[in-house]
Protein backbone atom coordinates (compact mmCIF):
# COMPACT_ATOMS: atom_id res chain seq x y z
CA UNK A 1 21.48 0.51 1.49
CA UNK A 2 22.03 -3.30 0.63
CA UNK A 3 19.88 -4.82 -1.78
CA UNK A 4 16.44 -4.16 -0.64
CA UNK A 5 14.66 -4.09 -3.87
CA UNK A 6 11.20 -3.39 -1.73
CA UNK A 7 12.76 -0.13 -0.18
CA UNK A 8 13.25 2.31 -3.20
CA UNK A 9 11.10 4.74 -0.90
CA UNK A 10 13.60 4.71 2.46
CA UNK A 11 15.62 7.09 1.63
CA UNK A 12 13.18 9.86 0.47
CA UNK A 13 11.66 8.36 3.95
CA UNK A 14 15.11 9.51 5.76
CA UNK A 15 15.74 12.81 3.47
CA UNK A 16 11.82 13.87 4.47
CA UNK A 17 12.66 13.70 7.92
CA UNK A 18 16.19 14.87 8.52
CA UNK A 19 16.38 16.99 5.32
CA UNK A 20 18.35 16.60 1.78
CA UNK A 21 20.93 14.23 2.47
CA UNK A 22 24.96 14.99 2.26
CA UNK A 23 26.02 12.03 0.86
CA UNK A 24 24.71 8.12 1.04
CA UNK A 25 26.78 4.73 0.77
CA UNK A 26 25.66 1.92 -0.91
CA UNK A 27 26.50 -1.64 -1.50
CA UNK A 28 26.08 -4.26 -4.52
CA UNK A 29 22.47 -4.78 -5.78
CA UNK A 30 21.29 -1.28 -2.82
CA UNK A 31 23.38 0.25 -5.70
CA UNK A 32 20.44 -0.17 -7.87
CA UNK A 33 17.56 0.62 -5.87
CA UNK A 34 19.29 3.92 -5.15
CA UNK A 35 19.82 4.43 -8.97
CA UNK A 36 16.06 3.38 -9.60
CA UNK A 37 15.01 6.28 -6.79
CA UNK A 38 17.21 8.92 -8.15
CA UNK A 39 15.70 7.74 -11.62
CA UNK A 40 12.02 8.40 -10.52
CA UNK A 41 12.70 11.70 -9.10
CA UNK A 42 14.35 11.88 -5.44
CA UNK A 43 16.22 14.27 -4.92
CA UNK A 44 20.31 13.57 -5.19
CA UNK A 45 22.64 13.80 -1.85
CA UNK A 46 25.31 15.57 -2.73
CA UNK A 47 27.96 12.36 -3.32
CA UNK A 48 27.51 9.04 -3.46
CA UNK A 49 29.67 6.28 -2.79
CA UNK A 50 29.00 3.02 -4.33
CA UNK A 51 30.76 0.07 -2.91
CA UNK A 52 30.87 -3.65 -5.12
CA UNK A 53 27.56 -1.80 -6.87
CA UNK A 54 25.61 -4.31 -9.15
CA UNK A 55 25.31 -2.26 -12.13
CA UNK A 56 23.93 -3.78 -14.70
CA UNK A 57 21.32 -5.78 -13.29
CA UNK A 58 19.06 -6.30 -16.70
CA UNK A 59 22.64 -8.33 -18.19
CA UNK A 60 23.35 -10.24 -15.37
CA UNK A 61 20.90 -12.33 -14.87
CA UNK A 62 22.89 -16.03 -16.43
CA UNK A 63 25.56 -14.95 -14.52
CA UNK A 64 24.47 -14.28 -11.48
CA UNK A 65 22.63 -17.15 -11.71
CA UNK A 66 25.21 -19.40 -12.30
CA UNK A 67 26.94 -17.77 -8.96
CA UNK A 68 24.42 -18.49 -6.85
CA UNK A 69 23.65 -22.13 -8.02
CA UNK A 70 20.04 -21.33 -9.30
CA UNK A 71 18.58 -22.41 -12.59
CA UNK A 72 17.96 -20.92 -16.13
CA UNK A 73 14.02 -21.47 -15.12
CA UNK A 74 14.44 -19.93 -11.58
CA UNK A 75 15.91 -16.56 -12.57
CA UNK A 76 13.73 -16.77 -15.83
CA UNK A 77 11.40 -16.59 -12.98
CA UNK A 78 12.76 -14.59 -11.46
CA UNK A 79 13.07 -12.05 -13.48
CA UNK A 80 9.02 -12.01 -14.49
CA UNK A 81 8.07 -11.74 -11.01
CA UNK A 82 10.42 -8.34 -10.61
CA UNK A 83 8.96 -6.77 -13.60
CA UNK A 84 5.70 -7.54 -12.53
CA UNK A 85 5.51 -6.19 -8.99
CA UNK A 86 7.66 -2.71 -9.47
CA UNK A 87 5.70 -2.62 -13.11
CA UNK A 88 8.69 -1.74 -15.21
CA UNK A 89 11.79 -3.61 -16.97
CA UNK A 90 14.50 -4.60 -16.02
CA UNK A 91 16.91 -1.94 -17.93
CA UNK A 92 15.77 0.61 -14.72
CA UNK A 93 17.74 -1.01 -12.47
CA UNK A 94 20.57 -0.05 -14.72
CA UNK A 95 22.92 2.06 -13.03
CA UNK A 96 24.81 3.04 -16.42
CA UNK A 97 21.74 4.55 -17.95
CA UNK A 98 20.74 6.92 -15.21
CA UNK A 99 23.39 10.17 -16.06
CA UNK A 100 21.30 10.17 -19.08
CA UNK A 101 18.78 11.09 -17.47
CA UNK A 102 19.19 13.41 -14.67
CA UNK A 103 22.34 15.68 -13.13
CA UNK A 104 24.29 13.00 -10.83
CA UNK A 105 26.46 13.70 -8.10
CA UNK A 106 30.17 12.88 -7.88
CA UNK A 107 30.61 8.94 -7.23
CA UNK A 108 33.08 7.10 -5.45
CA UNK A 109 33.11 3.72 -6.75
CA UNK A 110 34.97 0.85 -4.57
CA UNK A 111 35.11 -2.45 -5.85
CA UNK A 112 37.76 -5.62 -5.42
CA UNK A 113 39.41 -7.04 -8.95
CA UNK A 114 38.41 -10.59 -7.61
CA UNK A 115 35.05 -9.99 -6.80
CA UNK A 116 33.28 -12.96 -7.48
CA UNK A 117 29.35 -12.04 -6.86
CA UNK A 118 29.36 -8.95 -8.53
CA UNK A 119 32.22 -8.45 -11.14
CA UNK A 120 35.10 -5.70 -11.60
CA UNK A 121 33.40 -4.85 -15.12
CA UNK A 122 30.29 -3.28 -13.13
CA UNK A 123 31.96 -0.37 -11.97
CA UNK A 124 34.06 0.04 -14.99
CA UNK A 125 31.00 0.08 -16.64
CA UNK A 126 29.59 3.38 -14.36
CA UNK A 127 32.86 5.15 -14.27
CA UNK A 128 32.63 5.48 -17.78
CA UNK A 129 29.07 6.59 -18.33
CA UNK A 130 29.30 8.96 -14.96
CA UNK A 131 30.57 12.28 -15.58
CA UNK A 132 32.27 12.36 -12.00
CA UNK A 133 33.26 9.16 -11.20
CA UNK A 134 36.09 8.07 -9.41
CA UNK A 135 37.00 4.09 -9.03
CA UNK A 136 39.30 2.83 -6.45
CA UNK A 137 39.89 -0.76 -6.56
CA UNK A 138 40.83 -3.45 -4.15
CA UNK A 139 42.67 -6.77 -4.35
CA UNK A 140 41.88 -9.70 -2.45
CA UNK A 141 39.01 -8.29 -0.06
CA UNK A 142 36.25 -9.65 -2.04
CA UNK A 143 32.61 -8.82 -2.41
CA UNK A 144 31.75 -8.30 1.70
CA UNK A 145 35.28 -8.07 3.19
CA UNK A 146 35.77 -4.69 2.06
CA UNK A 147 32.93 -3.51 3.95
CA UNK A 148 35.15 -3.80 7.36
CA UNK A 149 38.79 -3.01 5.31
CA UNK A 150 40.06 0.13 8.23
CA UNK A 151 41.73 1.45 4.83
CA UNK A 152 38.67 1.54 2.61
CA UNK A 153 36.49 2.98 5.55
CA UNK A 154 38.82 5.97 5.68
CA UNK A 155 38.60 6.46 2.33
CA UNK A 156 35.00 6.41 1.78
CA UNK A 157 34.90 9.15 5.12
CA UNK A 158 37.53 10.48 3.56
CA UNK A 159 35.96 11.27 0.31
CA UNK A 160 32.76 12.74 2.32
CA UNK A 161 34.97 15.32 4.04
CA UNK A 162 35.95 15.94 7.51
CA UNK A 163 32.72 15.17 9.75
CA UNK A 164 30.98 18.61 11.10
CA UNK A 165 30.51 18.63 15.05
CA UNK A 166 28.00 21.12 16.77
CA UNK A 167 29.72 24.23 17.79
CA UNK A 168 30.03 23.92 21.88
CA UNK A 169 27.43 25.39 24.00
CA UNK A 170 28.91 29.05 25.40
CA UNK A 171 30.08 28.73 29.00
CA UNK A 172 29.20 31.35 31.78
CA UNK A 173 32.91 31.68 33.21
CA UNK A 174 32.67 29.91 36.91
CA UNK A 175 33.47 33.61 38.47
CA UNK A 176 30.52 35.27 36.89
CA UNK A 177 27.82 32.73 37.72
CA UNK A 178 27.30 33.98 40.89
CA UNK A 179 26.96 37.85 39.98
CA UNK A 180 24.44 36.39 36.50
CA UNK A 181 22.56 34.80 39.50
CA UNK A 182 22.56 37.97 41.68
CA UNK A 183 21.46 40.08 38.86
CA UNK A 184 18.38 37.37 37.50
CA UNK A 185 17.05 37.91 41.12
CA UNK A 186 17.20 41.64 41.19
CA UNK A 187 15.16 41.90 38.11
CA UNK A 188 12.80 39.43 39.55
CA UNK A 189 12.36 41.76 42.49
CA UNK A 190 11.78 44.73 40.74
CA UNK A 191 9.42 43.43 38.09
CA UNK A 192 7.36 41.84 40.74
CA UNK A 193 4.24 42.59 41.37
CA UNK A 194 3.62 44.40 44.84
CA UNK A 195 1.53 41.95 47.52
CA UNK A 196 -2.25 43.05 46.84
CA UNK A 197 -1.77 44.45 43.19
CA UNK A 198 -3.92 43.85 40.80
């Protein structure tokens, strides 16, 4: 989940159709929307991992702002127009308040010290406030860059366990297909009904 804001439903969407979830990654502001589901009642996976989450949206606005070049007015904005279509504040995006509310999973929590979208503090911020939260940080990878780091993609897997694979089908040994075969037809011929039966 990245940052669609619009999608709090998708992944009750993908949980209704493959079943309850094992675990689900996230990234910066997706951080939130998956906060603002579990928050309104979907049902946890059974770990999260949060990469570069945006945690505190509701104090970030002048910030963020600022980071993206936009105006006091625009997020002002902003801001109103948010509230207005989901018809709630701000504070639910919060990612800090949620273990208040509900039983949450075990987090892993990823984000790089230099981060300069989405700041260090934000996951400080959950690791403290989540009961089972462990934070892993980076240096020098960024806000995105971490995302294709080979070492922070095995730890994420890592932290999910060891993938499960479908046991194999069970072979008929080579030597005994023939014999199966001979036997299938014999029971066809005796079950049979005789020419003219009714």
């Amino acid at each position: 989940v990245d940052h669609p804001l619009s999608r709090t439903h998708g992944g009750g969407v993908v949980a209704a159709d493959a079943g309850p979830l094992a675990g689900l990654i996230a990234h910066s502001g997706g951080c939130a929307v998956v906060a603002l589901a579990l928050r309104e009642g979907w049902p946890a996976p059974a770990k999260l991992a949060f990469v570069s989450p945006f945690a505190q949206p509701s104090t970030a606005f002048a910030p963020f702002g600022r980071s993206i070049g936009a105006s006091d007015e625009v997020m002002a904005r902003f801001v109103r127009q948010v509230e207005t279509r989901f018809q709630r504040p701000w504070s639910d995006f919060d990612i800090t308040g949620l273990p208040a509310l509900r039983n949450v999973p075990p987090l892993l929590l990823v984000h790089d010290r230099g981060d300069r979208e989405v700041a260090f503090a934000h996951s400080e911020a959950i690791a403290r406030t989540w009961p089972d939260a462990r934070l892993v940080p980076t240096q020098g990878l960024g806000h995105r860059k971490l995302l294709r780091e080979p070492g922070v993609v095995e730890r994420v897997a890592g932290f999910f366990g060891p993938a499960t694979r479908p046991a194999p089908p069970v072979a008929v040994p080579p030597d005994a297909r023939g014999a199966l075969v001979g036997s299938l037809d014999l029971l066809i011929s005796h079950t049979a009904p005789e020419p003219g039966a009714q």
